[in-house]
N, C-alpha and C. Protein backbone atom coordinates (compact mmCIF):
# COMPACT_ATOMS: atom_id res chain seq x y z
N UNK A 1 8.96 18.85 4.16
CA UNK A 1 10.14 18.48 3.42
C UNK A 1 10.68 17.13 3.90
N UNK A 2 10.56 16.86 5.65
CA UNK A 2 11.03 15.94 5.59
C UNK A 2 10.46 14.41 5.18
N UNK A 3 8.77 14.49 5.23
CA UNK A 3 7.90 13.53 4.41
C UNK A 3 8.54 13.10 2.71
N UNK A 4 9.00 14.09 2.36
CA UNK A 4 9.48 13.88 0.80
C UNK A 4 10.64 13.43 0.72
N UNK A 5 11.45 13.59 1.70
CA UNK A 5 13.06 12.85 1.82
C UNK A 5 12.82 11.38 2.26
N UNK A 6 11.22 11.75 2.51
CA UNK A 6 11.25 9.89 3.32
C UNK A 6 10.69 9.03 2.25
N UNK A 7 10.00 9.76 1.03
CA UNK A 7 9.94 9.20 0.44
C UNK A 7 10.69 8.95 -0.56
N UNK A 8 11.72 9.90 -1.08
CA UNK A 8 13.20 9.56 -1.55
C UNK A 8 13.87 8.31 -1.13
N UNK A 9 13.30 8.14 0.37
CA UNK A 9 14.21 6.90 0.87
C UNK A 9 13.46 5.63 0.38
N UNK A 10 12.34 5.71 0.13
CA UNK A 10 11.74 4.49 -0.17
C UNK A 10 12.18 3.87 -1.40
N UNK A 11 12.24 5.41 -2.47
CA UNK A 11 12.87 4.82 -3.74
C UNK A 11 14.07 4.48 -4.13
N UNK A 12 15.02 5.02 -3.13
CA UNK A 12 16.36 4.15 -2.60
C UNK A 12 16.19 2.70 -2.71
N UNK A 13 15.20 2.11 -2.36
CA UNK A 13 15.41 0.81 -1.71
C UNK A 13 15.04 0.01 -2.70
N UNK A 14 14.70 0.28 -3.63
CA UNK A 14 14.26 -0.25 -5.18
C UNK A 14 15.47 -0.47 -5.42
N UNK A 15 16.46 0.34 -5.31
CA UNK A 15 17.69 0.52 -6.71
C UNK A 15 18.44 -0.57 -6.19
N UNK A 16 19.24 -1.44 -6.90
CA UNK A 16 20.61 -2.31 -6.85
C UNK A 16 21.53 -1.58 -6.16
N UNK A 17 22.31 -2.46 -6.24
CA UNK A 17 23.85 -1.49 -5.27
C UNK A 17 24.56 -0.67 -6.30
N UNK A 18 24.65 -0.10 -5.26
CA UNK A 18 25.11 1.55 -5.73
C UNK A 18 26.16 1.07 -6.59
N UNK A 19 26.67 1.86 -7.77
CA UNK A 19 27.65 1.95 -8.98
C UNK A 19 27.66 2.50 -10.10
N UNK A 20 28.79 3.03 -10.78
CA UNK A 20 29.15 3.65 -11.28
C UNK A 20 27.59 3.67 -13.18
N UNK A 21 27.11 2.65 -13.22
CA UNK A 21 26.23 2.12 -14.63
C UNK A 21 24.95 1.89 -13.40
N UNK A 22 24.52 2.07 -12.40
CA UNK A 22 23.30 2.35 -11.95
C UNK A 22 22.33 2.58 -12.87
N UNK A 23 21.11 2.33 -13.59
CA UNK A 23 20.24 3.31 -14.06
C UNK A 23 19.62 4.08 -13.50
N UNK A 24 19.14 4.92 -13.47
CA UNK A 24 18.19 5.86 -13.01
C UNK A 24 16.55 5.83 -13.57
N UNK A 25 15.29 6.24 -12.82
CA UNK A 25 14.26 6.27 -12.93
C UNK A 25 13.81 7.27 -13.58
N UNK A 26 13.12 7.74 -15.06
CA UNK A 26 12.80 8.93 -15.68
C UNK A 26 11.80 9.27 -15.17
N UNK A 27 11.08 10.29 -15.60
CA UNK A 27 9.57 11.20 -14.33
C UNK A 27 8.88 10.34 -14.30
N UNK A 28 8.35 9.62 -15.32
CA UNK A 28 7.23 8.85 -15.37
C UNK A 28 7.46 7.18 -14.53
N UNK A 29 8.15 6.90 -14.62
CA UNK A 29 8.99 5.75 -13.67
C UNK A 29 8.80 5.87 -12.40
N UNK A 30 9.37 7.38 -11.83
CA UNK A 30 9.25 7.21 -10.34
C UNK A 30 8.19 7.40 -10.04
N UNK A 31 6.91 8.59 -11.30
CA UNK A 31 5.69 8.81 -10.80
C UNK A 31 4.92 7.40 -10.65
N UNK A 32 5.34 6.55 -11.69
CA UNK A 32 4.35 5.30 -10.94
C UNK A 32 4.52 4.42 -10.06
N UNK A 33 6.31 4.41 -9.52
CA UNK A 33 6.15 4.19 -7.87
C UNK A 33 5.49 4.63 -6.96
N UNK A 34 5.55 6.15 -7.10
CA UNK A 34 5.01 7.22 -6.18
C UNK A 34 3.25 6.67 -5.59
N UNK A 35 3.08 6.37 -7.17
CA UNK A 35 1.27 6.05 -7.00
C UNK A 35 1.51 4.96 -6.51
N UNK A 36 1.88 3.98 -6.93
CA UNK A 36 1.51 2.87 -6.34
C UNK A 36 2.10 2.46 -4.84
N UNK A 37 2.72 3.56 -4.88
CA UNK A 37 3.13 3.28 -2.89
C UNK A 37 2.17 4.27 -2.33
N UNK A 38 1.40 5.30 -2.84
CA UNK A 38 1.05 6.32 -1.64
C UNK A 38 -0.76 5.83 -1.14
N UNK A 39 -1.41 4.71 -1.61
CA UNK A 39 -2.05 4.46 -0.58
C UNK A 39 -2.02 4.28 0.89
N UNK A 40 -0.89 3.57 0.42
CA UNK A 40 -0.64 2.54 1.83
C UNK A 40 0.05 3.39 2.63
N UNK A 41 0.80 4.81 2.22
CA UNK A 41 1.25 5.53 2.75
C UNK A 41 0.25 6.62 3.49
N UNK A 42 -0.50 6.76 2.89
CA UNK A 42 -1.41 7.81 3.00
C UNK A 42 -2.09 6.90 4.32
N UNK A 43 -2.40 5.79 4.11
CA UNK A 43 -2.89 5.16 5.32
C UNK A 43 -2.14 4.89 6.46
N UNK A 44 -0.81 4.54 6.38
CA UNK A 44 -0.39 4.09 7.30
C UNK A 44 -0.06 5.99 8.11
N UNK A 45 0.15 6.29 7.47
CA UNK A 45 0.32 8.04 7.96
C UNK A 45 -0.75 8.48 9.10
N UNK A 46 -2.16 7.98 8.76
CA UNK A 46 -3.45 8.20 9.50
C UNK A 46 -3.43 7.47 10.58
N UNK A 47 -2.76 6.44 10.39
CA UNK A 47 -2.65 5.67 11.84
C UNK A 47 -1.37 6.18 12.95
N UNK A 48 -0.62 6.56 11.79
CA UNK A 48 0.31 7.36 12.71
C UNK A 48 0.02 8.81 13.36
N UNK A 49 -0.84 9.51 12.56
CA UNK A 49 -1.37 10.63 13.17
C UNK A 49 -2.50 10.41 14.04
N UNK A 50 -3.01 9.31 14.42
CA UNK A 50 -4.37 8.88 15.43
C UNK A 50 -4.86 10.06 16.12
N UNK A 51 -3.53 10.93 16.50
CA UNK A 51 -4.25 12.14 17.52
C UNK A 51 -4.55 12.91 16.53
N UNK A 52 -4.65 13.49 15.50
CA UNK A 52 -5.36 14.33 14.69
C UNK A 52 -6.66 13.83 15.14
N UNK A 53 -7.65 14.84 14.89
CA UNK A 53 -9.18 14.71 14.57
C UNK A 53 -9.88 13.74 13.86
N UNK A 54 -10.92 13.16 14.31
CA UNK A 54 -11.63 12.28 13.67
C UNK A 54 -11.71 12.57 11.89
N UNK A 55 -12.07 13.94 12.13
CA UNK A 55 -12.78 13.79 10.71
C UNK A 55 -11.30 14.69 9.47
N UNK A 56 -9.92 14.51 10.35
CA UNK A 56 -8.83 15.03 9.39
C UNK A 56 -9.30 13.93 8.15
N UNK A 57 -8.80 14.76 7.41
CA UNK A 57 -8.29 13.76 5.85
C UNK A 57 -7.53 12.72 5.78
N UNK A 58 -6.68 12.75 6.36
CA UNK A 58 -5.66 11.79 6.64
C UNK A 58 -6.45 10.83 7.42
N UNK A 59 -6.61 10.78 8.06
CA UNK A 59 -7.55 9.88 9.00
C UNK A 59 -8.47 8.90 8.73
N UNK A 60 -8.69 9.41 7.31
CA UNK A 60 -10.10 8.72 6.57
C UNK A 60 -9.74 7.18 6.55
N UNK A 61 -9.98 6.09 6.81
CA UNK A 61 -9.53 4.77 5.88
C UNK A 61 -10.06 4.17 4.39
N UNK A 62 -11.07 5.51 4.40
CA UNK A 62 -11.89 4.91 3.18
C UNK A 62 -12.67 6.52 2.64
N UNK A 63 -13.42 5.98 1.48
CA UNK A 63 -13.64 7.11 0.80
C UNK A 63 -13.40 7.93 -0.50
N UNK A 64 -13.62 8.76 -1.16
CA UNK A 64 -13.47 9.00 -2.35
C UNK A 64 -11.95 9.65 -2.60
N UNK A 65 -11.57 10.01 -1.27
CA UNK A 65 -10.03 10.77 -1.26
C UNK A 65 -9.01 9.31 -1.78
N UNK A 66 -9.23 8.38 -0.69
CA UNK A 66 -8.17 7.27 -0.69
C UNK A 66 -8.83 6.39 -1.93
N UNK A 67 -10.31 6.47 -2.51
CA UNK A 67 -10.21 5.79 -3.57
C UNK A 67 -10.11 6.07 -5.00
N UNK A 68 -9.68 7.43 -4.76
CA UNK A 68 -8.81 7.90 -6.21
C UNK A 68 -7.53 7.35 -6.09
N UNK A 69 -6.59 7.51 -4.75
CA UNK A 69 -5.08 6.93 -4.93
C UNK A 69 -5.38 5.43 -5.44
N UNK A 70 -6.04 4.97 -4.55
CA UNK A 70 -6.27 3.25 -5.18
C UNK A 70 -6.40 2.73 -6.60
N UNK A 71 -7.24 3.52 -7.10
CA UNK A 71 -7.44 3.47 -8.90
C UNK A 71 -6.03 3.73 -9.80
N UNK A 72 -5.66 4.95 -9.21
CA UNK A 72 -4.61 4.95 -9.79
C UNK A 72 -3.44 4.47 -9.52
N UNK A 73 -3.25 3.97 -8.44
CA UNK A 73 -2.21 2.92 -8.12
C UNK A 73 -2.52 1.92 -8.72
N UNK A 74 -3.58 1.20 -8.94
CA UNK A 74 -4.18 -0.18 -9.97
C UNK A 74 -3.50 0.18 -11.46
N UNK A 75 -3.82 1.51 -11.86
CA UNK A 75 -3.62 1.80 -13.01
C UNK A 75 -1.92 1.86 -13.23
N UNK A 76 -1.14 2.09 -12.40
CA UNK A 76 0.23 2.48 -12.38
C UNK A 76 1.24 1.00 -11.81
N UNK A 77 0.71 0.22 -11.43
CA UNK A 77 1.15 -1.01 -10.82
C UNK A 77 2.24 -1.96 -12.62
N UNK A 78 1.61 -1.58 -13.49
CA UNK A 78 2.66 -2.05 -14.24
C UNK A 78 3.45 -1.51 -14.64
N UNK A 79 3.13 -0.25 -14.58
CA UNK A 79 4.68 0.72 -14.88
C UNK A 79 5.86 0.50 -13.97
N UNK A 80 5.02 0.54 -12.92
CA UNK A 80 5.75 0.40 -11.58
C UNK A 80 6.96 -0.30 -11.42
N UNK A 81 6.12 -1.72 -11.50
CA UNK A 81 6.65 -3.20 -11.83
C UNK A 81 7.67 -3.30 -12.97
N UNK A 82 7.64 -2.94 -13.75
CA UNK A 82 8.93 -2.35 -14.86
C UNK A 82 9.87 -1.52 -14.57
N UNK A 83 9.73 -0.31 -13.65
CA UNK A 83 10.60 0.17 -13.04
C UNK A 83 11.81 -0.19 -11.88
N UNK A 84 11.33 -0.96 -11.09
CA UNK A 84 11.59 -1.87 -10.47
C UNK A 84 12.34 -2.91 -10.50
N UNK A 85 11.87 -3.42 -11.78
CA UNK A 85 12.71 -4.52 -12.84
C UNK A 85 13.90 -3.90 -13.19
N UNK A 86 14.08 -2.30 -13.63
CA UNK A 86 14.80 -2.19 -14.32
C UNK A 86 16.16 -1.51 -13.60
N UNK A 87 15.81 -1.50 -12.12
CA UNK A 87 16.75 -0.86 -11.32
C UNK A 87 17.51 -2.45 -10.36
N UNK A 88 16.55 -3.77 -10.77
CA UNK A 88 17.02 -4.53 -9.81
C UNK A 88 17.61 -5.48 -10.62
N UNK A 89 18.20 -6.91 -10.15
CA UNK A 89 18.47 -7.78 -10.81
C UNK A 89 17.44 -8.35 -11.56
N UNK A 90 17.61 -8.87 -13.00
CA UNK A 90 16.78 -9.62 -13.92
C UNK A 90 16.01 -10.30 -13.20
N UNK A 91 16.73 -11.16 -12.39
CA UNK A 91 15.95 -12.39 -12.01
C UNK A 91 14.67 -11.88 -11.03
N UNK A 92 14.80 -10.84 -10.47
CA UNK A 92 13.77 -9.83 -9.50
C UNK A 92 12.33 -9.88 -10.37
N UNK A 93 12.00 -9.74 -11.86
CA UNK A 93 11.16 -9.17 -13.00
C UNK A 93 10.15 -10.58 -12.82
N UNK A 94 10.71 -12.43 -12.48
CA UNK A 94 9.42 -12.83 -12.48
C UNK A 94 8.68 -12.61 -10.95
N UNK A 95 9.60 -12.30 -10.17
CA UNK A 95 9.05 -12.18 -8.66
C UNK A 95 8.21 -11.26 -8.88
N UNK A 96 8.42 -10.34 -9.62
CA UNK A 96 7.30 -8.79 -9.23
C UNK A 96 5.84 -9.31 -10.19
N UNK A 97 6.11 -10.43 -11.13
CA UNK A 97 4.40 -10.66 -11.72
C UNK A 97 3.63 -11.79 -10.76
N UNK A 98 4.26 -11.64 -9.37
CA UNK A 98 3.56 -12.38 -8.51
C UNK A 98 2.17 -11.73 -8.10
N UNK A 99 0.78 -12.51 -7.30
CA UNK A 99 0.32 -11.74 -6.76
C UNK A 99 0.76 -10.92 -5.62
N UNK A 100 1.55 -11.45 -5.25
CA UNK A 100 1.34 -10.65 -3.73
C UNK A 100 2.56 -10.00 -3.72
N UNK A 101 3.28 -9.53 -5.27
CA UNK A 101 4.45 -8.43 -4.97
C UNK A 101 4.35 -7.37 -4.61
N UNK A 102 3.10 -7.04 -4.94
CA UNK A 102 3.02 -5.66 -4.40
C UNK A 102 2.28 -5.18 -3.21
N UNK A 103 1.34 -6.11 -2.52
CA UNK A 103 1.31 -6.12 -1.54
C UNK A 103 2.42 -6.18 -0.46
N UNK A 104 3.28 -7.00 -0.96
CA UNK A 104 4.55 -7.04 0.14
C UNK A 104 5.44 -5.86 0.21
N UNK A 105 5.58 -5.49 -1.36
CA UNK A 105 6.93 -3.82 -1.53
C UNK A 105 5.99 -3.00 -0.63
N UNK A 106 4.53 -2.90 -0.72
CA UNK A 106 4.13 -1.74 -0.24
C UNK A 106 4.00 -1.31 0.94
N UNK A 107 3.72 -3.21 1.46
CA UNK A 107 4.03 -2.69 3.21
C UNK A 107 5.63 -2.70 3.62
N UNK A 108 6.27 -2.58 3.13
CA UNK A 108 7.50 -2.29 3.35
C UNK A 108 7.55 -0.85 3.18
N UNK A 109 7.22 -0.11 2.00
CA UNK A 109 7.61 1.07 1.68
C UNK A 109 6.84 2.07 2.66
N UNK A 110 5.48 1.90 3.28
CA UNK A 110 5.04 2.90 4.02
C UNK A 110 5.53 3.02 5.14
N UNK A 111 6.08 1.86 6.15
CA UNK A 111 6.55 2.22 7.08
C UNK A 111 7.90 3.04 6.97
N UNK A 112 8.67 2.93 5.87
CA UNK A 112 9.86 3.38 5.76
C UNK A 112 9.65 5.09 5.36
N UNK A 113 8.47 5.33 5.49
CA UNK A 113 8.13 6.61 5.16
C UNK A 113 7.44 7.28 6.62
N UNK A 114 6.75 6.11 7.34
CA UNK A 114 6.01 6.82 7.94
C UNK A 114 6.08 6.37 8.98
N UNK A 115 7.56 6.26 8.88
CA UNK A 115 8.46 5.76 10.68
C UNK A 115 8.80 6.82 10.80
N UNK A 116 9.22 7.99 10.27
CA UNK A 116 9.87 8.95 10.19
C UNK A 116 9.14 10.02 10.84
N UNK A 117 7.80 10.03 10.55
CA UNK A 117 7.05 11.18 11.14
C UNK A 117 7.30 10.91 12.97
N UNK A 118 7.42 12.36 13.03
CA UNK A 118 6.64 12.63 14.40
C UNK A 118 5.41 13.33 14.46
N UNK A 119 4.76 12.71 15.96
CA UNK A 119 3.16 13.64 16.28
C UNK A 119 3.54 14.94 15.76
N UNK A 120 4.62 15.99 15.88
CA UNK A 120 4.68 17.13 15.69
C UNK A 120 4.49 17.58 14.14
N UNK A 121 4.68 16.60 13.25
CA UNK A 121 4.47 16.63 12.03
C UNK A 121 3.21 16.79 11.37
N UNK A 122 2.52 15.94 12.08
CA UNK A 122 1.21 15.40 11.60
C UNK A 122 -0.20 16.44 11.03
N UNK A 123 0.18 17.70 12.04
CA UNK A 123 -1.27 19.25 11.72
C UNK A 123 -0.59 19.40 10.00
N UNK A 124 1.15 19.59 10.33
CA UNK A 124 1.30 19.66 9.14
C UNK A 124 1.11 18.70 7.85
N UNK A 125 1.52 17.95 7.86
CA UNK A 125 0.78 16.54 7.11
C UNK A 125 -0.20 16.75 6.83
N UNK A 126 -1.23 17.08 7.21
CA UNK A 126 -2.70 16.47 7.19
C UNK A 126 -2.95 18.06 6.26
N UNK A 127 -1.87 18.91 6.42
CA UNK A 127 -2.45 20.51 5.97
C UNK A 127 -2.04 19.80 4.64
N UNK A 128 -0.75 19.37 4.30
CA UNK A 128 -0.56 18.99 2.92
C UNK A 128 -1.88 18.24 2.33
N UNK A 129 -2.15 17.16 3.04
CA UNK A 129 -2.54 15.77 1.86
C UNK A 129 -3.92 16.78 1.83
N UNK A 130 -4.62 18.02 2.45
CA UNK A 130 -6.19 18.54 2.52
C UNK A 130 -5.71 19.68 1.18
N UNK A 131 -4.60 20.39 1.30
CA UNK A 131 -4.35 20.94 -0.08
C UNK A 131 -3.90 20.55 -1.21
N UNK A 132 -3.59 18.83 -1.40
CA UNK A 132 -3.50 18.34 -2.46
C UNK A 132 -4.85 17.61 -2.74
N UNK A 133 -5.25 17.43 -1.84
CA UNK A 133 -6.38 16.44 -1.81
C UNK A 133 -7.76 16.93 -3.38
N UNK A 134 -7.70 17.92 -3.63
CA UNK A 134 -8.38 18.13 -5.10
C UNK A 134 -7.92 17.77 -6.30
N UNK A 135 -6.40 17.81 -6.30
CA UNK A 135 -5.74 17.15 -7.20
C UNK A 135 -5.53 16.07 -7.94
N UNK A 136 -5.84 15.64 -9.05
CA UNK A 136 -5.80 14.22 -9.46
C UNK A 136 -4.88 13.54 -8.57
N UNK A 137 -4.39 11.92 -8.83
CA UNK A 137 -3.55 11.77 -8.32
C UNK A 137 -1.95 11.63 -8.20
N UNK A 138 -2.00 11.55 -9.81
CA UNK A 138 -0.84 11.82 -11.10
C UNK A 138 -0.20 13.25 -10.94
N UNK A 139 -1.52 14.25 -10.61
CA UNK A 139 -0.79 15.50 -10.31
C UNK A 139 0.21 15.26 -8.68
N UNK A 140 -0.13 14.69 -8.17
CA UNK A 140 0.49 14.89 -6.87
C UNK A 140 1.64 14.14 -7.05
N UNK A 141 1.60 12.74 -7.61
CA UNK A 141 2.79 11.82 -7.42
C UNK A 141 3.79 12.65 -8.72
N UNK A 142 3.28 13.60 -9.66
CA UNK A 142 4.47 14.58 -10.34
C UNK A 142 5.05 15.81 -9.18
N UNK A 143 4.38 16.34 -8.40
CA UNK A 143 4.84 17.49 -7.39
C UNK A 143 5.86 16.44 -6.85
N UNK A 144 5.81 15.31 -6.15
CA UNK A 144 6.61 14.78 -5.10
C UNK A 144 7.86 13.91 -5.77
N UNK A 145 7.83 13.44 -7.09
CA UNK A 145 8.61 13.41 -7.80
C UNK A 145 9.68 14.70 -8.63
N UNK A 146 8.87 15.62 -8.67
CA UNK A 146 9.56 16.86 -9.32
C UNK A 146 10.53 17.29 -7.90
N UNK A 147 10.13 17.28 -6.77
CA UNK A 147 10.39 17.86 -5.60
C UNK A 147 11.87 17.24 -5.11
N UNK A 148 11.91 15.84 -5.69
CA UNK A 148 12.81 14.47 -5.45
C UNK A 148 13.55 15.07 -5.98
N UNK A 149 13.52 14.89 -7.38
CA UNK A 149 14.75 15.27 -8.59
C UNK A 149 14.98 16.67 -8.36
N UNK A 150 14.50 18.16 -7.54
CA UNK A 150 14.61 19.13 -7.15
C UNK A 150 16.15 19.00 -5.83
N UNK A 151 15.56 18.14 -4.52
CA UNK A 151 16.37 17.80 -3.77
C UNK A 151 17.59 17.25 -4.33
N UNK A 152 17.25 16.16 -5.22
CA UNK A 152 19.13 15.34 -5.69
C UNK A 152 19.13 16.38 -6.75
N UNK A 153 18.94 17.21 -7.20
CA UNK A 153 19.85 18.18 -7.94
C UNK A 153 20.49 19.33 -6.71
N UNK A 154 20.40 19.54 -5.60
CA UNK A 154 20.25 20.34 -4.29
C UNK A 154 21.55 19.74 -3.73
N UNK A 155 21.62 18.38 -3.61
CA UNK A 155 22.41 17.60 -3.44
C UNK A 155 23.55 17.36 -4.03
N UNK A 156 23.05 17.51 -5.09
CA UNK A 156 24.34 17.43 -6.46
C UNK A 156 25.45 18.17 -6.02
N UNK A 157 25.00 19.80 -5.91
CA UNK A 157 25.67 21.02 -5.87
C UNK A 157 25.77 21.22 -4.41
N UNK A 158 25.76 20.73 -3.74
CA UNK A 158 26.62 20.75 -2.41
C UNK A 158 25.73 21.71 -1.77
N UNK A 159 24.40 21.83 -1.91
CA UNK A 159 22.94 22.83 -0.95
C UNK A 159 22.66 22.17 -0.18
N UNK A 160 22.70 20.72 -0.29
CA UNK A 160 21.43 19.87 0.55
C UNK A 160 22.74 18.82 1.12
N UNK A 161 22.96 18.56 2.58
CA UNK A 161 23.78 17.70 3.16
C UNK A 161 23.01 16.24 3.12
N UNK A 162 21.54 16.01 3.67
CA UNK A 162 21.24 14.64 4.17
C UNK A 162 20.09 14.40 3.26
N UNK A 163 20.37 14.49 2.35
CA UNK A 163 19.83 14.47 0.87
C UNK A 163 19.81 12.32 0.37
N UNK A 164 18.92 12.10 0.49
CA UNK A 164 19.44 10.07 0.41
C UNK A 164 19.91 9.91 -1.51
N UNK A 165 20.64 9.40 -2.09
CA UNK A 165 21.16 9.11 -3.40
C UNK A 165 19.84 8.29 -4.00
N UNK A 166 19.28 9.28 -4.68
CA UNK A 166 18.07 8.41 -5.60
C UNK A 166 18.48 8.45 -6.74
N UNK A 167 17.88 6.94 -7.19
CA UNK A 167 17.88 6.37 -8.61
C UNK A 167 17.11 6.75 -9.10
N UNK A 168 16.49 8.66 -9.20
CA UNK A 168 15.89 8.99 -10.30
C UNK A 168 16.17 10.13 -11.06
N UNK A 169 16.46 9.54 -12.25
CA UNK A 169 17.32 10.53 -13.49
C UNK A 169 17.06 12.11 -13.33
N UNK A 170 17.92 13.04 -13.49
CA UNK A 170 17.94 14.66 -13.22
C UNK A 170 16.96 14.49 -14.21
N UNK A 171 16.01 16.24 -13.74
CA UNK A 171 14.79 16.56 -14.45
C UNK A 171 15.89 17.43 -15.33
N UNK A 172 14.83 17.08 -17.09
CA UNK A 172 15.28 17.72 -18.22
C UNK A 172 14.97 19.46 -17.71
N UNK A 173 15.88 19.99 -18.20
CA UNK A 173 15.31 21.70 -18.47
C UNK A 173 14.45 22.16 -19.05
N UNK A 174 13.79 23.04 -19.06
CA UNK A 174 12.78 23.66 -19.36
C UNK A 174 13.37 24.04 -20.82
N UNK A 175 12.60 24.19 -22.11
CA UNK A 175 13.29 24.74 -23.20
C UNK A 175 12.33 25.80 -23.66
């Protein structure tokens, strides 16, 4: 749980200053942050777990696990980039058709995720990313997005105390 609050925090850091006409991020918005930050997350995580086992999942730097996130982070990088745009100032929208915008958000965003872990985290970690690890990668960045908008609705109603204020829109109800 607390991996998913850390990544709540990352999508914090997208949004403008806080106020009353904020927009918010719809599912598909934050899911293509999600993708396009969780390589670098997924990696920088493995370096943070070093004492796990050689051959954990997490651990991998390469491979068919981390090169499904990669594809689909390629594939999700303009949604992304629109999302982004649309939570920051205008003038932010030609910076992000740079090359190297997203190289730069991203090494920003993993450490802010994966400063957070401790060694004690990590068996667990590595149990997650090995039971998502069959999963497309769209399926996963919807669990950790659904999970987000789960927490700030948790938050809403006074369940969840250290809950971070994300800019992504309450999930519609089920009809």
């Amino acid at each position: 749980m607390s991996r998913l609050i850390a990544l709540a925090a990352v999508l914090s850091l997208v949004a403008a200053p806080a106020d009353a006409q904020t927009p918010c991020l719809n599912q598909s918005e934050a899911e293509s942050i999600a993708l396009v930050s969780m390589p670098a997350i997924i990696r920088d995580a493995g370096r943070v777990c070093a004492a796990l086992p050689a051959t954990s999942l997490l651990r991998r730097t390469s491979g068919p696990f981390l090169a499904k996130y990669d594809a689909e982070a390629d594939r999700a990088w303009p949604a992304a980039r629109q999302a982004i745009a649309k939570l920051s100032d205008p003038s932010v929208e030609v910076l992000l058709m740079s090359d190297y915008a997203r190289p730069m958000l991203t090494s920003l965003f993993a450490p802010q995720i994966t400063g957070r872990l401790q060694p004690r985290d990590c068996p667990t970690l590595d149990r997650l990313v090995t039971l998502l690890e069959p999963l497309p990668a769209r399926n996963t960045a919807g669990i950790v997005v659904a999970t987000l908008q789960y927490i700030k609705a948790e938050h809403a109603r006074g369940a969840m105390r250290d809950a971070p204020d994300l800019p992504i829109c309450a999930a519609k109800a089920a009809q």
